[in-house]
Structure formats: C-alpha cells, structure tokens
PDB file of N, CA and C in Angstrom:
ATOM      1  N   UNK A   1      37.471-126.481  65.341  1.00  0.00           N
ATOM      2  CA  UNK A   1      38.141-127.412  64.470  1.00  0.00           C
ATOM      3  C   UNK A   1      38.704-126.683  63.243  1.00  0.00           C
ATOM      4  N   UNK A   2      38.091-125.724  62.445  1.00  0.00           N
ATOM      5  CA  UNK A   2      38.645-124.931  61.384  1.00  0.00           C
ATOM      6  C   UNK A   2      39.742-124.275  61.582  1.00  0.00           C
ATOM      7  N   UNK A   3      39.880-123.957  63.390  1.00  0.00           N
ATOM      8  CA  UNK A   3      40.896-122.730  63.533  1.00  0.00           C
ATOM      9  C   UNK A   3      42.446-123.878  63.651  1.00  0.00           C
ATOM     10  N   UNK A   4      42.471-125.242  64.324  1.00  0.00           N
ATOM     11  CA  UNK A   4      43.006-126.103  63.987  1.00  0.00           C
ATOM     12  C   UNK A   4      43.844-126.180  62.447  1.00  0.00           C
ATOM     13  N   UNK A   5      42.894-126.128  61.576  1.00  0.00           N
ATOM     14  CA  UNK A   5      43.553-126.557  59.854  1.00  0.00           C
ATOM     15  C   UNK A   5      43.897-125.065  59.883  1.00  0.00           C
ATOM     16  N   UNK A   6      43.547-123.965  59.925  1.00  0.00           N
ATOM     17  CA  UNK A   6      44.646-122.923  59.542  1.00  0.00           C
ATOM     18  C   UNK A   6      45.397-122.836  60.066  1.00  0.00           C
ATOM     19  N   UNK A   7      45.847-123.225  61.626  1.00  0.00           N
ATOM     20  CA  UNK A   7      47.228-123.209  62.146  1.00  0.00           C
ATOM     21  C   UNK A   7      47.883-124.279  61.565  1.00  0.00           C
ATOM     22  N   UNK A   8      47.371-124.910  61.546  1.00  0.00           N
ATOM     23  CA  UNK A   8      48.400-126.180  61.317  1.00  0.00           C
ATOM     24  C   UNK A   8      48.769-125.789  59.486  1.00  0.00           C
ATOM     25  N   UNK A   9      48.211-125.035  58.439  1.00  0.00           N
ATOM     26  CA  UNK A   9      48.448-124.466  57.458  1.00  0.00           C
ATOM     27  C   UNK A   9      49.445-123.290  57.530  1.00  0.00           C
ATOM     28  N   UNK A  10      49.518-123.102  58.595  1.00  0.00           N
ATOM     29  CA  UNK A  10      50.318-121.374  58.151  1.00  0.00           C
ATOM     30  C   UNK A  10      51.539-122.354  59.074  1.00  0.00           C
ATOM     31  N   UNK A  11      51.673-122.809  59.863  1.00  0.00           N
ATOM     32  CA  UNK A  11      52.568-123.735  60.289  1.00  0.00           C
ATOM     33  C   UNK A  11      53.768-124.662  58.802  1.00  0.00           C
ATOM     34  N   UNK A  12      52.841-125.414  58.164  1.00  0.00           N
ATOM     35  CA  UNK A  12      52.962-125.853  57.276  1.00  0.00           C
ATOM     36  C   UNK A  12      54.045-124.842  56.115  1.00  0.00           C
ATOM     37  N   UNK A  13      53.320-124.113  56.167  1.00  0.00           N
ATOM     38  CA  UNK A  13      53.888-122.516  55.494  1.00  0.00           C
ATOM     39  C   UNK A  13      55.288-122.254  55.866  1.00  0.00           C
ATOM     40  N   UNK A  14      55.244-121.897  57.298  1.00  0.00           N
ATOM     41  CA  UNK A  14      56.708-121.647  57.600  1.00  0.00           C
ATOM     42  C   UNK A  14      57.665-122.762  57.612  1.00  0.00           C
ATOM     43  N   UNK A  15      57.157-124.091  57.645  1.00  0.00           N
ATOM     44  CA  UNK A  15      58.046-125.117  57.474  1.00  0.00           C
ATOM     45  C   UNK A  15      58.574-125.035  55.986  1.00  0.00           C
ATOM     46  N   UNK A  16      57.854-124.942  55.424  1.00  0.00           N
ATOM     47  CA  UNK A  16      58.511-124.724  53.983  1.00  0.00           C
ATOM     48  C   UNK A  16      59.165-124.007  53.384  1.00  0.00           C
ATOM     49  N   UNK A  17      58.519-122.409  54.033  1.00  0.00           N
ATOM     50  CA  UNK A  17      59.682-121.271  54.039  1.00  0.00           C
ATOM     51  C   UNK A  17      61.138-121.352  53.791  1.00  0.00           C
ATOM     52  N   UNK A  18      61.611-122.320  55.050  1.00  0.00           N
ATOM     53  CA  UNK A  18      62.717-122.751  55.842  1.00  0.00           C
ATOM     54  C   UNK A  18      63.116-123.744  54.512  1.00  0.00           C
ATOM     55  N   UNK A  19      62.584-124.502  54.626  1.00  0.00           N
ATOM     56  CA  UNK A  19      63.360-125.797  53.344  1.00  0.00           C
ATOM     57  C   UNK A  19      63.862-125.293  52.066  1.00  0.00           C
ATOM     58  N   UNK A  20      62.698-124.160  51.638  1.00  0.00           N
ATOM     59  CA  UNK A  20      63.098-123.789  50.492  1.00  0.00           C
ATOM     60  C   UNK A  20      64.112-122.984  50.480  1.00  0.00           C
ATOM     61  N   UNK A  21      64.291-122.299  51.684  1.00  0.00           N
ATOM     62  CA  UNK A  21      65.679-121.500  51.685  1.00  0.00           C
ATOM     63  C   UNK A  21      66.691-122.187  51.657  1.00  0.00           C
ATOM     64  N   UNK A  22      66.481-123.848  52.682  1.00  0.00           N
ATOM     65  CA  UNK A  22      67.883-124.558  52.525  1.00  0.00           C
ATOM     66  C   UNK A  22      68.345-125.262  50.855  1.00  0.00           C
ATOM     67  N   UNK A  23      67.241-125.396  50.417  1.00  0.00           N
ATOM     68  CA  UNK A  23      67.479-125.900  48.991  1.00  0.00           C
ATOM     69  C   UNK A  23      67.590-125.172  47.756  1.00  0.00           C
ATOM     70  N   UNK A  24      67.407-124.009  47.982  1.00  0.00           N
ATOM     71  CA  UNK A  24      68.175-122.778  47.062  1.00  0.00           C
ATOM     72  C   UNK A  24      69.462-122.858  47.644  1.00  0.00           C
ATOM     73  N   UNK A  25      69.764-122.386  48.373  1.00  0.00           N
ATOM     74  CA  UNK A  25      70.947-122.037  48.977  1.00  0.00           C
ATOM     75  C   UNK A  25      71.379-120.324  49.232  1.00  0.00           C
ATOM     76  N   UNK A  26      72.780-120.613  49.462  1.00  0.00           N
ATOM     77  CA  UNK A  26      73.569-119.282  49.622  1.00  0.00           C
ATOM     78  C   UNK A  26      74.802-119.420  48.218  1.00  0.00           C
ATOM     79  N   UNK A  27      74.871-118.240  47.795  1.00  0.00           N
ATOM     80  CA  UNK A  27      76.263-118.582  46.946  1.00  0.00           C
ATOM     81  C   UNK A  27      76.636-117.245  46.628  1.00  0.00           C
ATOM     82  N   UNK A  28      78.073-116.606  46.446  1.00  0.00           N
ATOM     83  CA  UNK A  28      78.987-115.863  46.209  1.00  0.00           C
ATOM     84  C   UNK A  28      78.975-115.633  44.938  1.00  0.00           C
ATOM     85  N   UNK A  29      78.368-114.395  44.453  1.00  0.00           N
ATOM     86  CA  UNK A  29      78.615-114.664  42.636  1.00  0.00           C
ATOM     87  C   UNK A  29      79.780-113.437  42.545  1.00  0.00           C
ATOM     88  N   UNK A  30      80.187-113.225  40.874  1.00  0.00           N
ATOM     89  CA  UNK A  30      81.478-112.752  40.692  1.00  0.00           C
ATOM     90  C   UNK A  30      81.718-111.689  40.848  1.00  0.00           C
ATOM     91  N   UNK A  31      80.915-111.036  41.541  1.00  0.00           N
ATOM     92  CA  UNK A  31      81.618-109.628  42.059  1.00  0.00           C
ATOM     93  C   UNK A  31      82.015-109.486  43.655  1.00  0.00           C
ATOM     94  N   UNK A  32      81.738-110.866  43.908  1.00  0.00           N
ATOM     95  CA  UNK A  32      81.893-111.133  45.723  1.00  0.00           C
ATOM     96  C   UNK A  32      81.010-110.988  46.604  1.00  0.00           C
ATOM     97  N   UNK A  33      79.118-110.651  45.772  1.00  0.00           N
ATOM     98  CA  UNK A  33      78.140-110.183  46.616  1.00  0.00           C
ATOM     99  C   UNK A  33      77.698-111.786  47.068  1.00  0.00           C
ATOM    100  N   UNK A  34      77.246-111.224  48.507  1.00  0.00           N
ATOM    101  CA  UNK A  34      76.200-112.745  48.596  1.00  0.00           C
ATOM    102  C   UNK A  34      74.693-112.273  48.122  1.00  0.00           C
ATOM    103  N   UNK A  35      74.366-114.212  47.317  1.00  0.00           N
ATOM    104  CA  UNK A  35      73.465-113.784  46.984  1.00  0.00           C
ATOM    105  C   UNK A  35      72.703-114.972  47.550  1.00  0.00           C
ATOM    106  N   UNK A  36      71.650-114.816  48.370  1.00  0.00           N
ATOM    107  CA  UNK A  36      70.298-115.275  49.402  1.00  0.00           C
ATOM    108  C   UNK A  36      69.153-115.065  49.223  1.00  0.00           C
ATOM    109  N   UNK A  37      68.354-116.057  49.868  1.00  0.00           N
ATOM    110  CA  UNK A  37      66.975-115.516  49.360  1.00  0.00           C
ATOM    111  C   UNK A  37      66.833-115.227  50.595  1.00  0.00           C
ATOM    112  N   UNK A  38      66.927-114.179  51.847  1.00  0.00           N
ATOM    113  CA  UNK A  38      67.229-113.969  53.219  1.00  0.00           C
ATOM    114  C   UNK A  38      65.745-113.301  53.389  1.00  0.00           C
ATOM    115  N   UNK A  39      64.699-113.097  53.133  1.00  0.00           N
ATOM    116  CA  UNK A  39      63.518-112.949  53.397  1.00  0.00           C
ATOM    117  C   UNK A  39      62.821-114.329  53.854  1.00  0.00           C
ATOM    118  N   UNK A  40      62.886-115.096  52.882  1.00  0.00           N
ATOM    119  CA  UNK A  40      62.447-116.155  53.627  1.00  0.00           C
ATOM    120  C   UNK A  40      63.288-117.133  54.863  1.00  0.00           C
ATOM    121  N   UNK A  41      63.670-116.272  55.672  1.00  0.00           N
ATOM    122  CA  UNK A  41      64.093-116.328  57.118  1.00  0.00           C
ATOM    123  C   UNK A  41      62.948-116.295  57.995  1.00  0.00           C
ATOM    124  N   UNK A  42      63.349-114.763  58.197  1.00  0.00           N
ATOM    125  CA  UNK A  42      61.966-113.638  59.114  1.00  0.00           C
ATOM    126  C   UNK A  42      60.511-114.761  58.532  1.00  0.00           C
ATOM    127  N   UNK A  43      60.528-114.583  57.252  1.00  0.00           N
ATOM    128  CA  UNK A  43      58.906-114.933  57.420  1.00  0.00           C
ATOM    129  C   UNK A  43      58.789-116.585  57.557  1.00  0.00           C
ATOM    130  N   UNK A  44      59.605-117.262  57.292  1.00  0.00           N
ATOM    131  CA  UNK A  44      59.392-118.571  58.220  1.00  0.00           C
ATOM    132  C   UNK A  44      59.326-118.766  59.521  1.00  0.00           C
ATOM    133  N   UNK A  45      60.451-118.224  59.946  1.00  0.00           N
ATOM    134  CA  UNK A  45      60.041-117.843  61.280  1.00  0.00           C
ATOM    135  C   UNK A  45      58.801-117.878  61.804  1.00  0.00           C
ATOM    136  N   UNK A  46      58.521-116.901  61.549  1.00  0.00           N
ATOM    137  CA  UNK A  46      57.464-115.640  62.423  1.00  0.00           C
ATOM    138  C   UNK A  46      56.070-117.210  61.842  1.00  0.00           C
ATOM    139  N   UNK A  47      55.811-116.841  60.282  1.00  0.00           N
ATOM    140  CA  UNK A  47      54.863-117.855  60.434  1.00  0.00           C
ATOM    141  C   UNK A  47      54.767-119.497  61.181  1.00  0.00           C
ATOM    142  N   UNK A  48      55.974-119.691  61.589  1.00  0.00           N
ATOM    143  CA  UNK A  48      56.370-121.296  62.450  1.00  0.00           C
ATOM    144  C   UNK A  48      55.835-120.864  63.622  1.00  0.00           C
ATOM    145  N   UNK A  49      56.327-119.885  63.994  1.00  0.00           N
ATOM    146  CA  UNK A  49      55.617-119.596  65.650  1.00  0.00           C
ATOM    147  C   UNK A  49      54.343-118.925  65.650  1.00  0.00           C
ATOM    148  N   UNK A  50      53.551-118.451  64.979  1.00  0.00           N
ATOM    149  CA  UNK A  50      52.297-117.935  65.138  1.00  0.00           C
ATOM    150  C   UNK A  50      51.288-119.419  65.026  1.00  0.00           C
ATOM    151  N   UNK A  51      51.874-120.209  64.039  1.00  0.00           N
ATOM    152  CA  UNK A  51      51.274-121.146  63.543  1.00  0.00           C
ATOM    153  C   UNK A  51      51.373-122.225  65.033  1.00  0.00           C
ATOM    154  N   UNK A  52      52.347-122.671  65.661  1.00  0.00           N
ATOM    155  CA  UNK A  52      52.805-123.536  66.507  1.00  0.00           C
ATOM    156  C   UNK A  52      52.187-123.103  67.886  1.00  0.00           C
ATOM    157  N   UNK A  53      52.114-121.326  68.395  1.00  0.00           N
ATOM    158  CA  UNK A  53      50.929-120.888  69.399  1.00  0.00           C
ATOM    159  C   UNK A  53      49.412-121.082  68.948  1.00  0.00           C
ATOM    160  N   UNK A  54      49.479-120.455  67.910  1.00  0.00           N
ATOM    161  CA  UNK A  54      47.734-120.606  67.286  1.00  0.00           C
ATOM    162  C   UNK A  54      47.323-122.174  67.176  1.00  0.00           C
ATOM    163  N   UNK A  55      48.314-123.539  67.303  1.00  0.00           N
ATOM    164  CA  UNK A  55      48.499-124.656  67.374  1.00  0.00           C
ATOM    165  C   UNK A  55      47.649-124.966  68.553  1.00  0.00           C
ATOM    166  N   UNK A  56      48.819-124.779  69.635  1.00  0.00           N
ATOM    167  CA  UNK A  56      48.371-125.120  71.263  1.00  0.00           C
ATOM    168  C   UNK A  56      47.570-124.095  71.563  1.00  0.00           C
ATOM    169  N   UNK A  57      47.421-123.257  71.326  1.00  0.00           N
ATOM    170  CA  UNK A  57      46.063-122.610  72.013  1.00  0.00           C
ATOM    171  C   UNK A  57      44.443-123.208  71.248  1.00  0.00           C
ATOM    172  N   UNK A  58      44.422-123.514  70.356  1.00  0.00           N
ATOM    173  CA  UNK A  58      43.224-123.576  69.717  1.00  0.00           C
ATOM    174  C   UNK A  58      43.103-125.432  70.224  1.00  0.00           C
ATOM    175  N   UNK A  59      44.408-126.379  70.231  1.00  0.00           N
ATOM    176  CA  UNK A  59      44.295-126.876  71.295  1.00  0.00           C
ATOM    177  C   UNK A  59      43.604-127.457  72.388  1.00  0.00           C
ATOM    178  N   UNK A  60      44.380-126.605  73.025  1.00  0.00           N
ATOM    179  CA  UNK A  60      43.681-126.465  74.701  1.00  0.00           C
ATOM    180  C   UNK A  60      42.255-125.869  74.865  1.00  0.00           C
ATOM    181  N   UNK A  61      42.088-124.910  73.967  1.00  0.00           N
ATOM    182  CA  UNK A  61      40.662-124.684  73.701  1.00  0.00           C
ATOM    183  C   UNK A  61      39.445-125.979  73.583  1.00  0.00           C
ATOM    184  N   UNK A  62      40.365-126.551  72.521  1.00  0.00           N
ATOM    185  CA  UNK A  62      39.369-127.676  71.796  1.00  0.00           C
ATOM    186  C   UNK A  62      39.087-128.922  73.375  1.00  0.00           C
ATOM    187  N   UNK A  63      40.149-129.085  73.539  1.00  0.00           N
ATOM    188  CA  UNK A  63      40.112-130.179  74.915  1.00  0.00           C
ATOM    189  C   UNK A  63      39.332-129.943  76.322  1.00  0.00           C
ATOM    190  N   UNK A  64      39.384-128.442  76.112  1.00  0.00           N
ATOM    191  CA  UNK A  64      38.610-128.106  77.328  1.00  0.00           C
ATOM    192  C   UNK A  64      37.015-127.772  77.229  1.00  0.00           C
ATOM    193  N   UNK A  65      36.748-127.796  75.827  1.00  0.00           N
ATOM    194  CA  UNK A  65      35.403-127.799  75.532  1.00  0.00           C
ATOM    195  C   UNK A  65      34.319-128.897  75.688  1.00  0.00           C
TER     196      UNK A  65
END
C-alpha cells in the first residue's frame, strides 16, 4: 500500500511538471533567443511514466495478494 502513494506521488509530480511548463510558457525575447523552461519536459516525462508503471505494477501486485 505505501509503494501505491509514492507512485501515485511521483506521478502527481510529473503531471505538474507538464502544467507548469504550459503555464509559464514559451516566448521570444529581444535578441530573438527562445526562452523555455525545456527541462521540465524530459523530467515530466520520465517521472509520468515511472510513476504510471510503478502504478500498475504495484497494482497487480496488490490484487494478486
């Protein structure tokens, strides 16, 4: 059951990752550079899917116990 709340936490994590990147944004400042917060990509990512396997496996664990 514990391993449950940390997936579903680091899950949580990368969902937010993601939002907060959409609600900063992207924008062009005056020398023509883009400027992004493009790290929090990769690590939303990566934490959405570790979180979303570590999800269903701990899971299927739990159900089959």
């Amino acid at each position: 059951m514990k391993s449950l709340t940390i997936f579903a936490g680091i899950t949580a994590l990368g969902a937010a990752c993601l939002t907060v990147y959409c609600f900063i944004g992207v924008t062009v400042d005056e020398n023509g550079f883009l400027q992004e917060p493009f790290g929090l990509l990769p690590i939303g990512f990566l934490l959405l899917a570790v979180g979303s396997i570590g999800l269903l496996v701990s899971l299927l664990r739990w159900k089959n116990s």
